[in-house]
N, C-alpha and C. Protein backbone atom coordinates (compact mmCIF):
# COMPACT_ATOMS: atom_id res chain seq x y z
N UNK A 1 -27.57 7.58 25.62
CA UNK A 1 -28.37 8.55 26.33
C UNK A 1 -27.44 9.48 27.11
N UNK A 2 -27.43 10.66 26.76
CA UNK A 2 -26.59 11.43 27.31
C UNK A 2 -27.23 11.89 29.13
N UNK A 3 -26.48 12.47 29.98
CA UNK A 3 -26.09 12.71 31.40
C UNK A 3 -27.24 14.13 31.83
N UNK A 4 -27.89 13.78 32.49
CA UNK A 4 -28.23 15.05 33.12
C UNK A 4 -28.12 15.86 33.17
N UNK A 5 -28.62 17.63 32.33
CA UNK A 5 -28.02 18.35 32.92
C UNK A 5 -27.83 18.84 34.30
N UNK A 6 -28.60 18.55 34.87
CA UNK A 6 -29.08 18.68 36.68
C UNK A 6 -27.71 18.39 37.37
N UNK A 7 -27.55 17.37 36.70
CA UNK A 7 -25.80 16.93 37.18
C UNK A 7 -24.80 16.70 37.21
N UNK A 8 -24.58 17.89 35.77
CA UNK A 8 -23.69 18.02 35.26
C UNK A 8 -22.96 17.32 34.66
N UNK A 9 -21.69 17.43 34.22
CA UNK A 9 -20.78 16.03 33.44
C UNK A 9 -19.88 15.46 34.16
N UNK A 10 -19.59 13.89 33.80
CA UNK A 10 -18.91 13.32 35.12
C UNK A 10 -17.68 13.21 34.48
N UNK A 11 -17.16 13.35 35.67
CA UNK A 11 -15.43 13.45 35.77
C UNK A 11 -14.95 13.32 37.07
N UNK A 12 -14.21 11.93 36.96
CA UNK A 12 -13.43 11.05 37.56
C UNK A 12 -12.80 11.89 38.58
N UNK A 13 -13.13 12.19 40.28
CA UNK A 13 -12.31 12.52 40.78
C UNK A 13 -10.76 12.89 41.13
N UNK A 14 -10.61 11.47 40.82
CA UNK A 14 -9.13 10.78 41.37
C UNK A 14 -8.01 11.35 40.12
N UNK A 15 -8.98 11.72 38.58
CA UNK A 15 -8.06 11.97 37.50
C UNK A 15 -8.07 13.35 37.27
N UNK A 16 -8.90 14.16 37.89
CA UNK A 16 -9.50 15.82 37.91
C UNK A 16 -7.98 16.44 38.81
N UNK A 17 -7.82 15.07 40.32
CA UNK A 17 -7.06 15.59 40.86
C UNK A 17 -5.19 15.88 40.49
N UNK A 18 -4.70 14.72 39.62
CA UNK A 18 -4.15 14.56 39.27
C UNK A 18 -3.69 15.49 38.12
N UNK A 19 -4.75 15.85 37.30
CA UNK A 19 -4.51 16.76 36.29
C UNK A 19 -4.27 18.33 36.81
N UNK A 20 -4.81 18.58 38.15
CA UNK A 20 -4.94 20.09 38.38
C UNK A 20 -3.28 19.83 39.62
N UNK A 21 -2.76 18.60 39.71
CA UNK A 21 -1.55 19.20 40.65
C UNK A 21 -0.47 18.92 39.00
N UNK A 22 -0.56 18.51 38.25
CA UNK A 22 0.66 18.53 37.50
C UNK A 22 0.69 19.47 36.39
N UNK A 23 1.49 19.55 35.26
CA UNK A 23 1.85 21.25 34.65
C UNK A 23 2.08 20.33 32.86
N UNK A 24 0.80 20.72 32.16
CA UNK A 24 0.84 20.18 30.88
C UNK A 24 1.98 19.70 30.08
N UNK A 25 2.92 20.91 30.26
CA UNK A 25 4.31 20.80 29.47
C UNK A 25 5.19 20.01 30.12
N UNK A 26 5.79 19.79 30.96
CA UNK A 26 6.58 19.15 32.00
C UNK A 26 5.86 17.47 32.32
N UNK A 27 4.45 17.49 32.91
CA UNK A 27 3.97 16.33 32.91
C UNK A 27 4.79 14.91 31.73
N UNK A 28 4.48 13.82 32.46
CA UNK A 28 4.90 12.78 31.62
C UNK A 28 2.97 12.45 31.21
N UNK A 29 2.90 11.13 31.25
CA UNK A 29 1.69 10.32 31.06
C UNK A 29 1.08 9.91 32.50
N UNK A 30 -0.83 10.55 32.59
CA UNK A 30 -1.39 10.18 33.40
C UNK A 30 -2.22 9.43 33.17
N UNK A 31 -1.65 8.37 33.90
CA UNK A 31 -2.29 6.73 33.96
C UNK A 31 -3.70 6.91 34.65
N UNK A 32 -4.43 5.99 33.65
CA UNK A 32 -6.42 6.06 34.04
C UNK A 32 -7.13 5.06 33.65
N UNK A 33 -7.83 4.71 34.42
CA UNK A 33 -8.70 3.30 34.23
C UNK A 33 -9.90 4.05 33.91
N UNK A 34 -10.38 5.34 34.59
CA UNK A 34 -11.46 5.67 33.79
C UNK A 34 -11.70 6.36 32.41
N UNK A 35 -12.52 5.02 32.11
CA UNK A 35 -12.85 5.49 30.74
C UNK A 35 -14.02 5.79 30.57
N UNK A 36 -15.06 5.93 31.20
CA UNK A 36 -16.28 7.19 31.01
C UNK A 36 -16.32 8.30 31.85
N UNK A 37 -14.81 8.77 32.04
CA UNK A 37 -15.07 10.15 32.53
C UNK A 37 -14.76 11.07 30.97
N UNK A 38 -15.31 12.31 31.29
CA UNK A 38 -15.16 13.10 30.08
C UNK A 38 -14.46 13.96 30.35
N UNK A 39 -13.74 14.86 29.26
CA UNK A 39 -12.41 15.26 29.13
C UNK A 39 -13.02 17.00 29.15
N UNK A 40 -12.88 17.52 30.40
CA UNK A 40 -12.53 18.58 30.56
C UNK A 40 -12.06 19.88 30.17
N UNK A 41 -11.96 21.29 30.12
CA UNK A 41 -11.54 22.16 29.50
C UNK A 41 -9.55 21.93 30.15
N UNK A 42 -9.46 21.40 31.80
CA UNK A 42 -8.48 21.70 32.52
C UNK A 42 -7.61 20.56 31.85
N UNK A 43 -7.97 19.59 30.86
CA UNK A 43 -7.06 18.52 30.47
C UNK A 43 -6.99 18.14 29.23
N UNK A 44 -6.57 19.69 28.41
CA UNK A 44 -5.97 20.20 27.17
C UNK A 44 -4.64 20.28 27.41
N UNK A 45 -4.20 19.73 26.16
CA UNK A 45 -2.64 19.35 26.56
C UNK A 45 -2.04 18.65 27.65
N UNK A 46 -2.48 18.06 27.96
CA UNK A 46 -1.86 16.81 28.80
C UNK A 46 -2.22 15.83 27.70
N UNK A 47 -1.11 14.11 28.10
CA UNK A 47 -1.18 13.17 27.61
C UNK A 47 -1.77 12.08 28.47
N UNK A 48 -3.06 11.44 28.57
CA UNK A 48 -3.44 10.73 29.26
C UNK A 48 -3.70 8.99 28.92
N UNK A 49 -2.70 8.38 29.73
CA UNK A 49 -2.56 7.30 29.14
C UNK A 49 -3.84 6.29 29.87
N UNK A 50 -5.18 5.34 28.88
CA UNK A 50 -6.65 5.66 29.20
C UNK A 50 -5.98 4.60 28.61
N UNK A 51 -6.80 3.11 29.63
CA UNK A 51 -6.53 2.06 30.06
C UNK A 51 -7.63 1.08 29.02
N UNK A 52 -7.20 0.51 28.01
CA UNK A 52 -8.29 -0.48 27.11
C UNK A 52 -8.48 -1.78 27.30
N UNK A 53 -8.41 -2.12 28.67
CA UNK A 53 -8.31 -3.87 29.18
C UNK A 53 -7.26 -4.97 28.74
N UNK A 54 -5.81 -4.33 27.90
CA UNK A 54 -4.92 -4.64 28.67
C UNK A 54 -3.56 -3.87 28.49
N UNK A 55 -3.68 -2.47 28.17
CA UNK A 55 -2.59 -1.84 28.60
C UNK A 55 -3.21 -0.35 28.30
N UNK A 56 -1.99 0.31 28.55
CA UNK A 56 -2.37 1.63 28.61
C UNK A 56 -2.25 2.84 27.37
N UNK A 57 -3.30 3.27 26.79
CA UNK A 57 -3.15 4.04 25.59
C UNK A 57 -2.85 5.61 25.01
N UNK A 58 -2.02 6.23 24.64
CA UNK A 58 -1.55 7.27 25.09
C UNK A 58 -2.48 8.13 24.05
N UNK A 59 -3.11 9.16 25.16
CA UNK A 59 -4.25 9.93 24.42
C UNK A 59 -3.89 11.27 24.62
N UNK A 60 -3.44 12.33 23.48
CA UNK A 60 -2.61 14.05 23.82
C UNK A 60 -4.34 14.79 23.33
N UNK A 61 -5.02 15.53 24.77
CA UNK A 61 -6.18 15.94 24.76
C UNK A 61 -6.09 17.07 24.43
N UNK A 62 -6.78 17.40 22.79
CA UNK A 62 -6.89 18.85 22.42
C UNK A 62 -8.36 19.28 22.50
N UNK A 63 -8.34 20.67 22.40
CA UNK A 63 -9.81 21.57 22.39
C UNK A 63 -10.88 20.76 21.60
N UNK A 64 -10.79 20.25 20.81
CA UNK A 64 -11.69 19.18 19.95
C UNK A 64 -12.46 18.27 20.91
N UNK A 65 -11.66 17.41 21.40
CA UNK A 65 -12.29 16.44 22.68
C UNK A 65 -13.04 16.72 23.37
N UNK A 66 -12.87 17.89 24.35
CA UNK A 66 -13.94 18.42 25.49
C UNK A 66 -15.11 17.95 25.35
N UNK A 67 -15.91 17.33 26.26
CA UNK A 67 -17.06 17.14 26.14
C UNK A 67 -17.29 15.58 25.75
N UNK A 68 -16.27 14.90 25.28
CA UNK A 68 -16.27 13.58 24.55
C UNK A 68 -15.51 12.58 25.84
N UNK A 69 -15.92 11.28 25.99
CA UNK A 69 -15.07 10.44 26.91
C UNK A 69 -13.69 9.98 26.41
N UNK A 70 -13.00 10.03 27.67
CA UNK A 70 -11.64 9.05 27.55
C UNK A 70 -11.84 7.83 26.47
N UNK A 71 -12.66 6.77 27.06
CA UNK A 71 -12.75 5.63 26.28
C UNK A 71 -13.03 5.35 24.82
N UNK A 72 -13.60 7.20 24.14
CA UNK A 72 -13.43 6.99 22.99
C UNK A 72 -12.29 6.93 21.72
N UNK A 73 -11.10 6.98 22.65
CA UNK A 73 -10.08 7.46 22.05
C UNK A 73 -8.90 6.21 22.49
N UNK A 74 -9.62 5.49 23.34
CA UNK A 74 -8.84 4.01 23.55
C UNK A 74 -9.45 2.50 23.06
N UNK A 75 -9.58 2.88 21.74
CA UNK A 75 -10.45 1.38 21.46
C UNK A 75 -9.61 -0.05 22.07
N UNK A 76 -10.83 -0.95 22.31
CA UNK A 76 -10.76 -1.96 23.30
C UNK A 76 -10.56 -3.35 22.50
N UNK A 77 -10.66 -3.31 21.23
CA UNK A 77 -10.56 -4.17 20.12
C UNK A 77 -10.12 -4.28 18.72
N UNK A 78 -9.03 -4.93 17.92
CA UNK A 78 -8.09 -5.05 17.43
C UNK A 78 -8.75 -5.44 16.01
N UNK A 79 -9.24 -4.62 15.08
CA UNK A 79 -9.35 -5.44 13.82
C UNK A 79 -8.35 -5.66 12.87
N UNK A 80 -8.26 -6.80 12.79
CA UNK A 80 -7.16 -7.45 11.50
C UNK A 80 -7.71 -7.12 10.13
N UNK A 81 -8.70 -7.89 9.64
CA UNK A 81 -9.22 -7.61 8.46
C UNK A 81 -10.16 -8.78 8.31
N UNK A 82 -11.39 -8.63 7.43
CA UNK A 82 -12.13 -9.89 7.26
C UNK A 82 -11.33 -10.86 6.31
N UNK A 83 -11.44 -11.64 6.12
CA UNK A 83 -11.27 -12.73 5.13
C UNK A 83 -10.42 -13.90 5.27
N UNK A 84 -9.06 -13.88 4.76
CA UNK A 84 -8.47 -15.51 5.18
C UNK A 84 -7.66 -15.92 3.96
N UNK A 85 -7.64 -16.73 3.98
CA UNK A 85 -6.69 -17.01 2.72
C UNK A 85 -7.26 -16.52 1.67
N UNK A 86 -8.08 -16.42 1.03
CA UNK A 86 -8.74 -16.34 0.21
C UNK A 86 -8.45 -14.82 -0.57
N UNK A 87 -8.73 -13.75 0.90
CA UNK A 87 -8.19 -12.39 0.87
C UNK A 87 -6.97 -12.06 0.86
N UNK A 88 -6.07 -12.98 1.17
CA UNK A 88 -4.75 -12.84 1.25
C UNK A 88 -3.95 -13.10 -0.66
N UNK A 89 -4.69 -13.63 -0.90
CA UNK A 89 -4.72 -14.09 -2.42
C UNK A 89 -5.12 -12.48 -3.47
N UNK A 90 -6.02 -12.41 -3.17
CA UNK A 90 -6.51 -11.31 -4.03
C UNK A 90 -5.52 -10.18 -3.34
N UNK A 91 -4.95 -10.42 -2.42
CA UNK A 91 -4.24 -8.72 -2.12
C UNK A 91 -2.83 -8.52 -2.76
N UNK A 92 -2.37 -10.21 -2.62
CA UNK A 92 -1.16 -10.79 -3.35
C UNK A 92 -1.25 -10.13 -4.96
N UNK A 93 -2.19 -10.83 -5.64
CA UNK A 93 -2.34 -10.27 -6.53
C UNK A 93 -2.51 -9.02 -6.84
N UNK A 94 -3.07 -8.10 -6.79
CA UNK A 94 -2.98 -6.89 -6.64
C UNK A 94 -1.71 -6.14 -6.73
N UNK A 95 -1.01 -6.78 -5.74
CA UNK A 95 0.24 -5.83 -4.95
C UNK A 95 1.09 -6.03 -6.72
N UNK A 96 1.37 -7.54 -6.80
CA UNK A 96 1.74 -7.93 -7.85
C UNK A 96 1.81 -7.14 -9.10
N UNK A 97 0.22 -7.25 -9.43
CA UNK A 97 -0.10 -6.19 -10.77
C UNK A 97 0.20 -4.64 -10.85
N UNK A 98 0.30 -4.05 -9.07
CA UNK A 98 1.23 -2.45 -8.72
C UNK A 98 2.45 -2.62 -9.34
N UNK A 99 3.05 -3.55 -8.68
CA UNK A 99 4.44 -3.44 -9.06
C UNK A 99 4.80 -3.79 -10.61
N UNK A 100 4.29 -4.63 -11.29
CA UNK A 100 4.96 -4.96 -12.85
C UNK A 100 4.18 -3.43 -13.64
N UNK A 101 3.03 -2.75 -13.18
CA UNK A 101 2.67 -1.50 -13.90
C UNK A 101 3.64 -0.45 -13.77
N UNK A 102 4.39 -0.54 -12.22
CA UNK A 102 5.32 0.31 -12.16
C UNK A 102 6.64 -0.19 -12.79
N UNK A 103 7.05 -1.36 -12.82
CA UNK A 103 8.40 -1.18 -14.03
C UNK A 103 7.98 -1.01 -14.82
N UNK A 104 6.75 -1.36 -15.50
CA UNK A 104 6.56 -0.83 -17.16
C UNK A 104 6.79 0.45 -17.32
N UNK A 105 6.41 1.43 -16.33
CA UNK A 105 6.14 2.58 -16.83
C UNK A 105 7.81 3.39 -16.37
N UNK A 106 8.46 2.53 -15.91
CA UNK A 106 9.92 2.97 -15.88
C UNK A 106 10.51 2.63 -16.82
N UNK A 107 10.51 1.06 -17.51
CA UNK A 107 10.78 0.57 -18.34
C UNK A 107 10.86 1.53 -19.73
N UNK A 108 9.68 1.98 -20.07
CA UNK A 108 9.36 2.73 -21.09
C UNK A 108 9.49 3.99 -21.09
N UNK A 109 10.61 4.64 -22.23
CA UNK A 109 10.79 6.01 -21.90
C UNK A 109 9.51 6.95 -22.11
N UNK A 110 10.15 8.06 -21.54
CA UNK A 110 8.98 9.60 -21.38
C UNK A 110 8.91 9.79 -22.81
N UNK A 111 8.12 9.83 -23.84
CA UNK A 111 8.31 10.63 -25.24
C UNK A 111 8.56 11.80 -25.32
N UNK A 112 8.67 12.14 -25.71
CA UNK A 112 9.13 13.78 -25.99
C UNK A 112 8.04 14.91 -26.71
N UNK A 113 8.09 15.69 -25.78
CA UNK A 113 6.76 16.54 -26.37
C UNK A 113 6.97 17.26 -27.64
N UNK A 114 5.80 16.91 -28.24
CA UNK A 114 5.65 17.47 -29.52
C UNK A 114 5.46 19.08 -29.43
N UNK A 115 5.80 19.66 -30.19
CA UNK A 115 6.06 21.18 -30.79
C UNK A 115 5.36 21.30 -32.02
N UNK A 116 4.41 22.38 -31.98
CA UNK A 116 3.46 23.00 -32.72
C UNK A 116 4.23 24.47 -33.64
């Protein structure tokens, strides 16, 4: 459910302030725990490093973003992949059948184009 317009869009004091005393190009990384504040026209080109419960994620805010939150750009959870041994098997294989298609096809010379 999106924000009020009555009251406008929220943005994190403490990181509004931070962004308007430092200088895009020169700046290093501004460290932020908030992650539902939304990203501003004034914090294009800065790199804001937006905190995913347990370290800090380095986010470079272009014209695209505006309007979108910090926290969407710091996911909070790590997917590996489904499966297990099982998947680890079929990928084995796979990789396997890449590679012996690719010596074959080194293996075996280029023919030579035919002429009409």
């Amino acid at each position: 459910m999106s924000r009020s317009l009555k009251k406008g869009p929220y943005v994190d004091v403490k990181l509004l302030k931070k962004v308007s005393n430092a200088k895009a190009a020169t700046s290093g990384v501004i460290k932020t725990w908030a992650r539902a504040s939304q990203i501003s026209p004034e914090m294009v080109g800065f790199t804001i490093g937006v905190h995913n419960g347990q370290k800090h994620v380095d986010v470079l805010v272009n014209e695209d973003m505006v309007g979108h939150r910090l926290g969407e750009f710091s996911p909070t959870k790590k997917f590996i992949r489904h499966g297990g041994k099982m998947q680890k098997e079929l990928e084995q294989k796979k990789k396997d059948s890449e590679i012996a298609a690719a010596k074959a096809s080194k293996a075996a010379p280029a023919a030579p184009a035919k002429k009409k």
